[in-house]
C-alpha atoms as a PDB file:
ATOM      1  CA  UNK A   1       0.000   0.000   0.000  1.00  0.00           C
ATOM      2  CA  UNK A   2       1.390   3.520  -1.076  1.00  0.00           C
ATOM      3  CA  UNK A   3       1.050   6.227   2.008  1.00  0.00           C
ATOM      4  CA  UNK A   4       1.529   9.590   1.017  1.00  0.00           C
ATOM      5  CA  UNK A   5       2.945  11.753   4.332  1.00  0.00           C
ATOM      6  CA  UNK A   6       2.845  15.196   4.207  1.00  0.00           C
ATOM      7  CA  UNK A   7       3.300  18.037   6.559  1.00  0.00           C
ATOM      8  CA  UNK A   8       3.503  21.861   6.476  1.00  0.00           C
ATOM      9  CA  UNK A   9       7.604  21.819   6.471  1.00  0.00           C
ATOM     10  CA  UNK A  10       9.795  18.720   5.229  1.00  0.00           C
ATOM     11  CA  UNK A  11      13.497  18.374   5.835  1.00  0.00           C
ATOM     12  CA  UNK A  12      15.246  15.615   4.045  1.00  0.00           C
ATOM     13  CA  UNK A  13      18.497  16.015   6.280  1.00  0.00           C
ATOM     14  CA  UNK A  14      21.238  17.804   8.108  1.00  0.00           C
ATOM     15  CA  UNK A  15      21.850  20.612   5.830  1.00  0.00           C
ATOM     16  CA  UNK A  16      18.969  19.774   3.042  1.00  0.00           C
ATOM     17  CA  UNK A  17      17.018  22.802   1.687  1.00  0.00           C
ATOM     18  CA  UNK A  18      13.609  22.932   4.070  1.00  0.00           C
ATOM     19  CA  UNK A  19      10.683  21.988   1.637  1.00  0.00           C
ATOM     20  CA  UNK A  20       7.105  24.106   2.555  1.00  0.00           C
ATOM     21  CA  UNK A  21       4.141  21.126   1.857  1.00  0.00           C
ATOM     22  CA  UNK A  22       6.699  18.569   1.096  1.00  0.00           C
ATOM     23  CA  UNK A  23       5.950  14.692   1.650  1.00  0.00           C
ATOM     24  CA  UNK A  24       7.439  11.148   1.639  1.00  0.00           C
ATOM     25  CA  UNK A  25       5.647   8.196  -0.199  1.00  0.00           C
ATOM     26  CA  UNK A  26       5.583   5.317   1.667  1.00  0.00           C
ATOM     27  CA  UNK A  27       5.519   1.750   0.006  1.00  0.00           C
ATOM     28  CA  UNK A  28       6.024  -0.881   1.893  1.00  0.00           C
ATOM     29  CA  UNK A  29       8.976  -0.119   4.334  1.00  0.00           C
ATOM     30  CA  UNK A  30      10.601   2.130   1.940  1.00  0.00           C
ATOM     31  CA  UNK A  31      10.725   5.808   0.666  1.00  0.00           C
ATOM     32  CA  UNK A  32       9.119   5.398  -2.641  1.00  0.00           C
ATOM     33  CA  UNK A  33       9.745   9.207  -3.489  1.00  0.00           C
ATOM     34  CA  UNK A  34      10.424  12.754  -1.846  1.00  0.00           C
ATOM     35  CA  UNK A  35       9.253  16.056  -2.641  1.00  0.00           C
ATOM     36  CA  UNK A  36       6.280  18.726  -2.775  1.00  0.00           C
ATOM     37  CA  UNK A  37       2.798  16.839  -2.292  1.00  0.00           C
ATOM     38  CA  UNK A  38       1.341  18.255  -4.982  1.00  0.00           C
ATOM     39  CA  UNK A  39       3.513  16.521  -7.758  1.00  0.00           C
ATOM     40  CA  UNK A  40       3.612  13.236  -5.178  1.00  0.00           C
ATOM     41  CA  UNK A  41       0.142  13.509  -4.917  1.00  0.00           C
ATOM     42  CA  UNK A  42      -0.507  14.084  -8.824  1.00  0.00           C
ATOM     43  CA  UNK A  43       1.647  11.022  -9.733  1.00  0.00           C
ATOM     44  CA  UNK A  44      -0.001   8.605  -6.966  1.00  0.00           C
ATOM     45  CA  UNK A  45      -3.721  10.116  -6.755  1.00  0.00           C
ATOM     46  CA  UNK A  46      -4.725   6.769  -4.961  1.00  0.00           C
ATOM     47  CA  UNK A  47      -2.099   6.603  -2.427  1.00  0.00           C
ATOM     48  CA  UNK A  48      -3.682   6.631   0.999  1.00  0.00           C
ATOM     49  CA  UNK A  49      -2.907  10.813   2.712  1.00  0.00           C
ATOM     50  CA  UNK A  50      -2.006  11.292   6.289  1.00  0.00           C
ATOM     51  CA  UNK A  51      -1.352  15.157   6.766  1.00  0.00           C
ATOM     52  CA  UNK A  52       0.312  16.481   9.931  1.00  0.00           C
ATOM     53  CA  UNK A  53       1.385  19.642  11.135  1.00  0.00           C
ATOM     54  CA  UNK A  54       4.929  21.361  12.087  1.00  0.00           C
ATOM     55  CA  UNK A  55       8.078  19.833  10.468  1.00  0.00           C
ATOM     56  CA  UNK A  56       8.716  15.783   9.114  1.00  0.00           C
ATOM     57  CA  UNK A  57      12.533  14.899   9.554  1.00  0.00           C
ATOM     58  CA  UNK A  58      14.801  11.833   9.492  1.00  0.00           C
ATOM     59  CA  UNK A  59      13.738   9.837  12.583  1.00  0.00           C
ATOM     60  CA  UNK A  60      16.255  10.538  15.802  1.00  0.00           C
ATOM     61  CA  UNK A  61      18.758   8.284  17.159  1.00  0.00           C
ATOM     62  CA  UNK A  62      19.807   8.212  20.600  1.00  0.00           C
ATOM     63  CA  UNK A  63      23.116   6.377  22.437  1.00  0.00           C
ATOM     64  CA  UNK A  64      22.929   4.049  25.483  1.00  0.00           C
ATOM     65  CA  UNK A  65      21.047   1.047  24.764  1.00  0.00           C
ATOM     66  CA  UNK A  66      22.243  -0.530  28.244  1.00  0.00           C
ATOM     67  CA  UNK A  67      22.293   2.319  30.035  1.00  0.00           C
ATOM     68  CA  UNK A  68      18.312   3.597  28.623  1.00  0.00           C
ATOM     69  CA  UNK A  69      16.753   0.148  29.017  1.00  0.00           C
ATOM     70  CA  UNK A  70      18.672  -2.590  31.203  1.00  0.00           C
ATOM     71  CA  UNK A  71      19.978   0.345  33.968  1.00  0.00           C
ATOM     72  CA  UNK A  72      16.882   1.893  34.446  1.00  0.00           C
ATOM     73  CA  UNK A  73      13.816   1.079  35.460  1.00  0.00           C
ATOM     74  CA  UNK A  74      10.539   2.361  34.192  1.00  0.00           C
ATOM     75  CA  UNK A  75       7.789   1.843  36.480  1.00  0.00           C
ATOM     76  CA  UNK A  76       4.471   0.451  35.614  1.00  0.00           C
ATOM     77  CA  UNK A  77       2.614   3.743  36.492  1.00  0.00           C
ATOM     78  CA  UNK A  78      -1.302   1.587  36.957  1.00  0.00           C
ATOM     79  CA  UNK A  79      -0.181  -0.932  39.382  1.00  0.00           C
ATOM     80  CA  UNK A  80       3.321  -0.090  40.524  1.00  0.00           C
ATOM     81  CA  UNK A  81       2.695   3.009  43.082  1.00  0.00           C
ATOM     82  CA  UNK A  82       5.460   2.382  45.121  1.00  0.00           C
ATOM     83  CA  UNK A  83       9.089   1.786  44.103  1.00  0.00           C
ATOM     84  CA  UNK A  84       9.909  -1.214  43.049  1.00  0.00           C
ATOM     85  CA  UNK A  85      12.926  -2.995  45.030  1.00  0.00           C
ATOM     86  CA  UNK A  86      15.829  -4.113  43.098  1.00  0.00           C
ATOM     87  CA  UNK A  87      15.919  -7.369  44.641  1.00  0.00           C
ATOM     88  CA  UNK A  88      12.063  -7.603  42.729  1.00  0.00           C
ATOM     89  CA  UNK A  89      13.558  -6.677  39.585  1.00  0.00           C
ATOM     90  CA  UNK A  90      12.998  -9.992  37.859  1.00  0.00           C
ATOM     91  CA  UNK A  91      13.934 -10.025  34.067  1.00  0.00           C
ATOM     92  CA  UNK A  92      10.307 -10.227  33.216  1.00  0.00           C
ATOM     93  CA  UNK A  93      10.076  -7.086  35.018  1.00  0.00           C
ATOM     94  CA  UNK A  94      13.253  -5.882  33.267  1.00  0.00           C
ATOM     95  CA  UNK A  95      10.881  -6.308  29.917  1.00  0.00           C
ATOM     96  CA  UNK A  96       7.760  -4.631  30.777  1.00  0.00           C
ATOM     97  CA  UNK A  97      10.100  -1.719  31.991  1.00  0.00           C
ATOM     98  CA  UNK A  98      12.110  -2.456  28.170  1.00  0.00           C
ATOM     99  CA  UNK A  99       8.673  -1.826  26.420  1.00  0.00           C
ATOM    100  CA  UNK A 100       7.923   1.554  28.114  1.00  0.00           C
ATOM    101  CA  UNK A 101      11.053   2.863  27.516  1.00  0.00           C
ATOM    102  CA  UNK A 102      10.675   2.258  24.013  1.00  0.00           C
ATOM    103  CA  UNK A 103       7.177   3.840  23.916  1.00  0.00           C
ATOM    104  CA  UNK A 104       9.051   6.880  25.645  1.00  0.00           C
ATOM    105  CA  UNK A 105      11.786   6.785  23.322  1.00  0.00           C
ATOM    106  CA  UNK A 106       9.188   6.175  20.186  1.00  0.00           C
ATOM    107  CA  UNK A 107       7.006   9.139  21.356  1.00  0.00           C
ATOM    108  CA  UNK A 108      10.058  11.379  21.079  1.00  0.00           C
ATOM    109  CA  UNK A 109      10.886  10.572  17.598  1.00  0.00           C
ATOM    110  CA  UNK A 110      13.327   8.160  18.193  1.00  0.00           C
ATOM    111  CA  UNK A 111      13.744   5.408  15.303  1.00  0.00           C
ATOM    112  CA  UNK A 112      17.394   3.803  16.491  1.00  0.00           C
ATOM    113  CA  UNK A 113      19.086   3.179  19.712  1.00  0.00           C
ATOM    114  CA  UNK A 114      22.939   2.122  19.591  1.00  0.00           C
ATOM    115  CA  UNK A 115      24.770   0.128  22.270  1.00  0.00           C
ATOM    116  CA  UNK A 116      24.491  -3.872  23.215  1.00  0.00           C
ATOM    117  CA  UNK A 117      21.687  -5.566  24.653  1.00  0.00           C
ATOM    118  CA  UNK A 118      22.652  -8.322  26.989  1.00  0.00           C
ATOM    119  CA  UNK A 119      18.815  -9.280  28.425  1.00  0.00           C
ATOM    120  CA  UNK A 120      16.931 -11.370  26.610  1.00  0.00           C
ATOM    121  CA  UNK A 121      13.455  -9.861  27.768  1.00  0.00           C
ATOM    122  CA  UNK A 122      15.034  -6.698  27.089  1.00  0.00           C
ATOM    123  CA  UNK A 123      16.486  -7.193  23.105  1.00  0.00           C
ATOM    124  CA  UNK A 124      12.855  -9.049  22.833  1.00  0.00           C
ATOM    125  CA  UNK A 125      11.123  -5.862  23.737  1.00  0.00           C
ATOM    126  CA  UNK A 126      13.476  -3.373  21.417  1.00  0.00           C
ATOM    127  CA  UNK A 127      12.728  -5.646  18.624  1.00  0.00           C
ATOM    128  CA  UNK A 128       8.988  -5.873  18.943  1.00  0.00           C
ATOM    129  CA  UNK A 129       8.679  -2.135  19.196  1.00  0.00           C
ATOM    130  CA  UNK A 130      10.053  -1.678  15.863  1.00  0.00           C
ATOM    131  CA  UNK A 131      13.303   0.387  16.910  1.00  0.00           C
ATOM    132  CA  UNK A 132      16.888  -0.049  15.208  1.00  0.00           C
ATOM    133  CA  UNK A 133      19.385  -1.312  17.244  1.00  0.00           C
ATOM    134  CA  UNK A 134      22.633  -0.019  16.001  1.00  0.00           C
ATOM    135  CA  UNK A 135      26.467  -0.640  16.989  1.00  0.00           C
ATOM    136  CA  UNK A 136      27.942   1.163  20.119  1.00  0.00           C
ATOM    137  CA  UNK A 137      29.286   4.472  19.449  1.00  0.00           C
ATOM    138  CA  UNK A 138      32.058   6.082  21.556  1.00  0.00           C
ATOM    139  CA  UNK A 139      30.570   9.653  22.221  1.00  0.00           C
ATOM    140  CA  UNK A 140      31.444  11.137  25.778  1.00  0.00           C
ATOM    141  CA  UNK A 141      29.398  14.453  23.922  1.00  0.00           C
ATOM    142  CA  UNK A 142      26.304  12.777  23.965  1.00  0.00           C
ATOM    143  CA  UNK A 143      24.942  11.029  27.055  1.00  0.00           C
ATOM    144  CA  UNK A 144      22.455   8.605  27.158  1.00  0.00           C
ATOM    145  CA  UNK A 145      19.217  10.355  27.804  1.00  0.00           C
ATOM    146  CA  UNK A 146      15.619   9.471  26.574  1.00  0.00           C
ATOM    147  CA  UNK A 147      16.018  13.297  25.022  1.00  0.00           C
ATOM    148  CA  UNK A 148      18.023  12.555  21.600  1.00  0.00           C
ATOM    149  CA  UNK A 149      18.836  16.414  21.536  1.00  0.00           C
ATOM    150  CA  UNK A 150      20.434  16.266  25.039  1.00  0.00           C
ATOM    151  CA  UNK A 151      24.770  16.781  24.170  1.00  0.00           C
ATOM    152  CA  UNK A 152      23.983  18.105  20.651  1.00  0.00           C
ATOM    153  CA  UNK A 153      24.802  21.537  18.834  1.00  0.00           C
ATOM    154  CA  UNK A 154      21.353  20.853  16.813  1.00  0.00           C
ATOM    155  CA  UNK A 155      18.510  19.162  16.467  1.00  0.00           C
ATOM    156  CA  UNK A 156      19.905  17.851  13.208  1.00  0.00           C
ATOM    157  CA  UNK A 157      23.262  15.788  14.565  1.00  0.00           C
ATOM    158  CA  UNK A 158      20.691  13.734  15.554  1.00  0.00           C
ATOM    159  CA  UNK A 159      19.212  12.697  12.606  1.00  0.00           C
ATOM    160  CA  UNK A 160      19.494   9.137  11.313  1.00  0.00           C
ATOM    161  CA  UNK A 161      20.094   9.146   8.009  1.00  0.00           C
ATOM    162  CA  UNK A 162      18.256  10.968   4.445  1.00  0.00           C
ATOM    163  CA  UNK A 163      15.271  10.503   3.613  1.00  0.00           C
ATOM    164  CA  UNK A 164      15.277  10.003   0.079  1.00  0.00           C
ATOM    165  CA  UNK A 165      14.064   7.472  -2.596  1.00  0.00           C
ATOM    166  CA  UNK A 166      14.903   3.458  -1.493  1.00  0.00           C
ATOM    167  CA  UNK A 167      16.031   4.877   1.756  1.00  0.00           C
ATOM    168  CA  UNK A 168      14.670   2.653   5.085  1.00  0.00           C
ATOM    169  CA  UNK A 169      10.911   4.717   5.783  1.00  0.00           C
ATOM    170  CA  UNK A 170      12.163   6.252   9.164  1.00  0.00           C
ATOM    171  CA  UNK A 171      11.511   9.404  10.153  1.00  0.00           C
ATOM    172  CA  UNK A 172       9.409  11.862  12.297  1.00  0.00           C
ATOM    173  CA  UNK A 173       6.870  14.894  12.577  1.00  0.00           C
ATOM    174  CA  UNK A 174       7.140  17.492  15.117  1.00  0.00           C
ATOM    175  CA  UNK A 175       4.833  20.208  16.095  1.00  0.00           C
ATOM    176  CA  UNK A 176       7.376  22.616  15.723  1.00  0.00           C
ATOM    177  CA  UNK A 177       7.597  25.645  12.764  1.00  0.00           C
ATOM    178  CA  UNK A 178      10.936  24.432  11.841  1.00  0.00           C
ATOM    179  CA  UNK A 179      13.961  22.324  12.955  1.00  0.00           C
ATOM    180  CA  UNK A 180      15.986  25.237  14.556  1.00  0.00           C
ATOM    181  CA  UNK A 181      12.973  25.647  16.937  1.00  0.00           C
ATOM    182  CA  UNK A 182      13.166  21.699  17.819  1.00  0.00           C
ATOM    183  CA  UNK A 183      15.734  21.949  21.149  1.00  0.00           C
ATOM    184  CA  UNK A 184      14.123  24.406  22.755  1.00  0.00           C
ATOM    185  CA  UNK A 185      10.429  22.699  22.310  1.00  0.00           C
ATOM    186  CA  UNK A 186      11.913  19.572  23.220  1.00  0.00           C
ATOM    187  CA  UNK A 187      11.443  16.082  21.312  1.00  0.00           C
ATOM    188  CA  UNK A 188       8.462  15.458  23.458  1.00  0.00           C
ATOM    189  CA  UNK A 189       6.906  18.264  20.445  1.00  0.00           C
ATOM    190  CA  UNK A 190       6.816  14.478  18.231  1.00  0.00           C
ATOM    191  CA  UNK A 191       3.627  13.710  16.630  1.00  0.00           C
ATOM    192  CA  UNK A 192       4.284  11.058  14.756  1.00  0.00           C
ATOM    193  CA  UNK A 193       7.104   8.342  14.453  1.00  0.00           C
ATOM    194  CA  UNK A 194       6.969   5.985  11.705  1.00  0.00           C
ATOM    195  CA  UNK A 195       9.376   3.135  11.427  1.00  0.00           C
ATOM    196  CA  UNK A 196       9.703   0.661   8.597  1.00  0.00           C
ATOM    197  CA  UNK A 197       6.531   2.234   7.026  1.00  0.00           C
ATOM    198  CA  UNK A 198       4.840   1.935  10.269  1.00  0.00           C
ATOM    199  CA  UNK A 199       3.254   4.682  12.250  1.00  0.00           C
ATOM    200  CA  UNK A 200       4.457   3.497  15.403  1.00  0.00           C
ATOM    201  CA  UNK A 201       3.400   6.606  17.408  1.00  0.00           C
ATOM    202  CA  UNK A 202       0.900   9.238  16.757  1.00  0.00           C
ATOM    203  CA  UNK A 203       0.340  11.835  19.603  1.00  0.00           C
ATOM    204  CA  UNK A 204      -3.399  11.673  20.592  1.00  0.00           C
END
């Protein structure tokens, strides 16, 4: 099925020229074209629309796998009032806590995660959630911190990738009127993450 994304501002990638109306076409999980929606929408009139506001980007990529998912411990907010003890920290426990930090980290845009994944309820729950799990990178710059902007001189060093024709369908949409504006609104400004041609979060 061809999806046709579009939102008010599109930019392809660090330095790329900022297209106003621009959209990515979707087939499958790749970037079947790039470019202003009304010649993407002319050449694919049947392709299904989803129109957001603010700015669509590469998706973000954040460091720390171990540190953002095996060292700390998300709380189940419904039925886990009180801290939980670490001697209660089971490894099923370890994966629940695994799949809300990826719902954290997937509601802030983020499409990859780098660093090695030694639990096996853990890497379970990073690869159901759909995020990349990339190779550890040596970066005392950037900590690890559920905010992929957190160490960085712009929003865009923490792009993953271009988004361009054949490319992996990764990216993001912020409410945000550009992507100079994104570190001071903050990640959490993410309406939509899609990964692998899936929207994986939409902000309700």
């Amino acid at each position: 099925m061809l999806t046709l994304h579009t939102a008010e501002l599109l930019v392809a990638g660090a330095g790329a020229v900022p297209v106003p109306g621009g959209a990515v076409l979707v087939e499958g999980d790749r970037i079947a074209g790039i470019g202003p929606y009304e010649e993407l929408g002319a050449a694919r009139p049947h392709a299904r629309v989803r129109r957001w506001p603010g700015v669509l980007t590469p998706g973000l990529v954040v460091h720390g796998a171990r540190e953002l998912l095996e060292e700390t411990y998300y709380p189940d907010e419904a039925y886990e009032a009180a801290a939980v003890a670490e001697a209660e920290l089971t490894e099923a426990r370890w994966g629940g806590s695994a799949r809300r930090g990826t719902q954290k980290l997937l509601a802030r845009g983020v499409v990859a995660v780098t660093g090695r994944l030694t639990v096996p309820a853990v890497r379970t729950a990073v690869a159901r959630s759909g995020l990349v799990l990339l190779p550890p990178v040596a970066s005392a710059a950037v900590p690890a911190s559920l905010d992929p902007f957190a160490g960085r001189a712009s929003a865009e060093e923490a792009f993953l990738g271009v988004l361009e024709a054949g490319a992996p369908a990764r990216f993001a949409v912020f409410a945000a009127p550009g992507v100079a504006e994104l570190p001071a609104l903050g990640a959490t400004a993410c309406v939509a993450t899609v990964i692998g041609g899936r929207l994986l979060h939409r902000r309700r």
